[in-house]
Protein backbone atom coordinates (compact mmCIF):
# COMPACT_ATOMS: atom_id res chain seq x y z
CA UNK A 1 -24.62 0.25 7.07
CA UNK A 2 -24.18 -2.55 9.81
CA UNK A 3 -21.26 -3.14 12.57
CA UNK A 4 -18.14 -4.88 10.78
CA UNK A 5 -16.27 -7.13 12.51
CA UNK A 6 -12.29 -8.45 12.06
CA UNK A 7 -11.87 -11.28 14.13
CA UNK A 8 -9.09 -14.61 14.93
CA UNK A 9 -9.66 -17.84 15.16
CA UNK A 10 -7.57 -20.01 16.84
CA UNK A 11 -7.14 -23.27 17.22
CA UNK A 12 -5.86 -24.33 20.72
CA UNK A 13 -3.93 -27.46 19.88
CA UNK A 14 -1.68 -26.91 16.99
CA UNK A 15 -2.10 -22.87 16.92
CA UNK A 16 -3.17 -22.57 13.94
CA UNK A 17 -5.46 -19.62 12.99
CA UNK A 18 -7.67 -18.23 10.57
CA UNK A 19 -8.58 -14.10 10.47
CA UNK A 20 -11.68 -13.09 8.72
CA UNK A 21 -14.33 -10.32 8.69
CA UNK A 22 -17.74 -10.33 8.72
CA UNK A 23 -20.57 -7.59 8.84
CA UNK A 24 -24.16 -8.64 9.81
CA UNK A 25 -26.84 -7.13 11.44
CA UNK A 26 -27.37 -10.07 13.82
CA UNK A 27 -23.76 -9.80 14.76
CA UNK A 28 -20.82 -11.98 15.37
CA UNK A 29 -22.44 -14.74 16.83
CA UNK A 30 -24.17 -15.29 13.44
CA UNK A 31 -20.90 -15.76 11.82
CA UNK A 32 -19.60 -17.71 14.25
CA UNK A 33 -22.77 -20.27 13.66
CA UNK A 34 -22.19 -19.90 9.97
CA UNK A 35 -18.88 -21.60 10.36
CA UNK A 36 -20.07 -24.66 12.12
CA UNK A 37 -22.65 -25.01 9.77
CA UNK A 38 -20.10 -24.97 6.89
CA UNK A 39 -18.25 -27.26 8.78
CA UNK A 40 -20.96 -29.58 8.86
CA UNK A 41 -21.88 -29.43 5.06
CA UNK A 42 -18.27 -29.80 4.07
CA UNK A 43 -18.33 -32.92 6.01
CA UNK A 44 -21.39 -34.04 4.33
CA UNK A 45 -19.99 -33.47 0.85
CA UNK A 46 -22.28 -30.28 -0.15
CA UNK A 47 -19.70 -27.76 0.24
CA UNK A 48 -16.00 -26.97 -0.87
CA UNK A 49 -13.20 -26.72 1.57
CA UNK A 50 -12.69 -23.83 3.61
CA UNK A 51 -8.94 -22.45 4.47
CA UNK A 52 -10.70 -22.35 8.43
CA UNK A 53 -11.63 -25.81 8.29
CA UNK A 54 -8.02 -26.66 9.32
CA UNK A 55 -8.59 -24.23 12.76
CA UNK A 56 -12.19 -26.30 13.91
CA UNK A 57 -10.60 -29.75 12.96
CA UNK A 58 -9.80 -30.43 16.49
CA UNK A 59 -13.25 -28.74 17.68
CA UNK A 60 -10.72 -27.18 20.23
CA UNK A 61 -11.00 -23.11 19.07
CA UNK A 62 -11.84 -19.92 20.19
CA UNK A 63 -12.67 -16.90 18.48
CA UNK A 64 -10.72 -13.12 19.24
CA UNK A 65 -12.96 -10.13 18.07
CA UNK A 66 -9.75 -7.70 16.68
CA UNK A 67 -11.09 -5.07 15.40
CA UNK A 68 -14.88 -3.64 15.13
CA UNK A 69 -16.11 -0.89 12.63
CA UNK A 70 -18.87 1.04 13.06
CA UNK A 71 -21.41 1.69 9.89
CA UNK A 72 -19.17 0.33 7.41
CA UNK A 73 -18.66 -0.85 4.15
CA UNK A 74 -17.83 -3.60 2.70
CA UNK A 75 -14.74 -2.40 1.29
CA UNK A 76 -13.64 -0.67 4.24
CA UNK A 77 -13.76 -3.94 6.12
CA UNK A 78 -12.03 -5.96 3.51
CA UNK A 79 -9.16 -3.74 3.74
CA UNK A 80 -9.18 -3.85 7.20
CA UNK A 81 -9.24 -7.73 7.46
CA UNK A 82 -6.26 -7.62 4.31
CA UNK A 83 -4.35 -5.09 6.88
CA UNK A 84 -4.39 -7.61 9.79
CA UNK A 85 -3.66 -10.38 8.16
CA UNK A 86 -0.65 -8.73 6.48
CA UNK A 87 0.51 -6.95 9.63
CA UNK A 88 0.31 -10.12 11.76
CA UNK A 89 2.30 -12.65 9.43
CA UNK A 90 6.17 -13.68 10.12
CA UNK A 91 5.10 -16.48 7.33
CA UNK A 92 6.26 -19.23 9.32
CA UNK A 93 3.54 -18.92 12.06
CA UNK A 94 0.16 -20.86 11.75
CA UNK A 95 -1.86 -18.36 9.57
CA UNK A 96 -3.93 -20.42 7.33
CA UNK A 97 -5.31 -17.96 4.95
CA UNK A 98 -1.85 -15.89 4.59
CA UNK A 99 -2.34 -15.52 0.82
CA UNK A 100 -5.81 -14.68 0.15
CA UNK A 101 -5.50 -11.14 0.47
CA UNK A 102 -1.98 -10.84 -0.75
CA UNK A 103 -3.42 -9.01 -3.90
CA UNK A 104 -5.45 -6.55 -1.96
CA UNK A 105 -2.55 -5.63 0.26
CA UNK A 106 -0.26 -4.63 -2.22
CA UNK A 107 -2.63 -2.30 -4.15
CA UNK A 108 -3.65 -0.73 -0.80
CA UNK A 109 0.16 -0.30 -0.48
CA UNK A 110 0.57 1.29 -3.74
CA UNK A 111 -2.72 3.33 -3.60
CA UNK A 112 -1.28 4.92 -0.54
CA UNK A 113 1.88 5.28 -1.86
CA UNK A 114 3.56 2.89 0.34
CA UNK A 115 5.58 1.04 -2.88
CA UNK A 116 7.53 3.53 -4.76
């Protein structure tokens, strides 16, 4: 298993943000060069939009590492990542990606007997 990372990415103008995980063996820095080179391709019509696109528009961003997992899974870090982004909506702030794991959350929340 490899380091997992959940991380933020803000924009600075408009605050706008994105969270996301990752888990690579050549760390976050790879991830972080994986979105400018999605960025670029999108741009040059060979890939579909991205919900992060709307954070780099301004190329004025900055990434915050939020959480980092030791030897984990894949699943583990999903849930993690579906946990933050849960936790840190008031669904009028600038999350872009507020409903992708939406799903997830609530069968976490009922697997753990959170929803009655």
């Amino acid at each position: 298993m490899v380091k997992g990372f959940v991380y933020k990415m803000i924009d600075n103008e408009t605050g706008k943000y994105y969270i996301g995980s990752t888990m690579s063996k050549y760390g976050f820095k790879h991830r972080q060069q994986q979105h400018k080179n999605d960025y670029l391709r999108f741009w040059n019509g060979t890939l579909n939009y991205r919900a992060y696109f709307d954070v780099m528009i301004n190329d004025d961003y900055y990434y915050e590492i939020i959480h980092e997992i030791d030897d984990c899974c894949k699943d583990d870090l999903f849930n993690a990542e579906c946990i933050t982004i849960n936790n840190s909506l008031s669904f009028k702030d600038g999350c872009v990606n507020k409903n992708r794991m939406l799903k997830r959350f609530n069968q976490l929340q009922e697997d753990c007997g959170w929803i009655i």
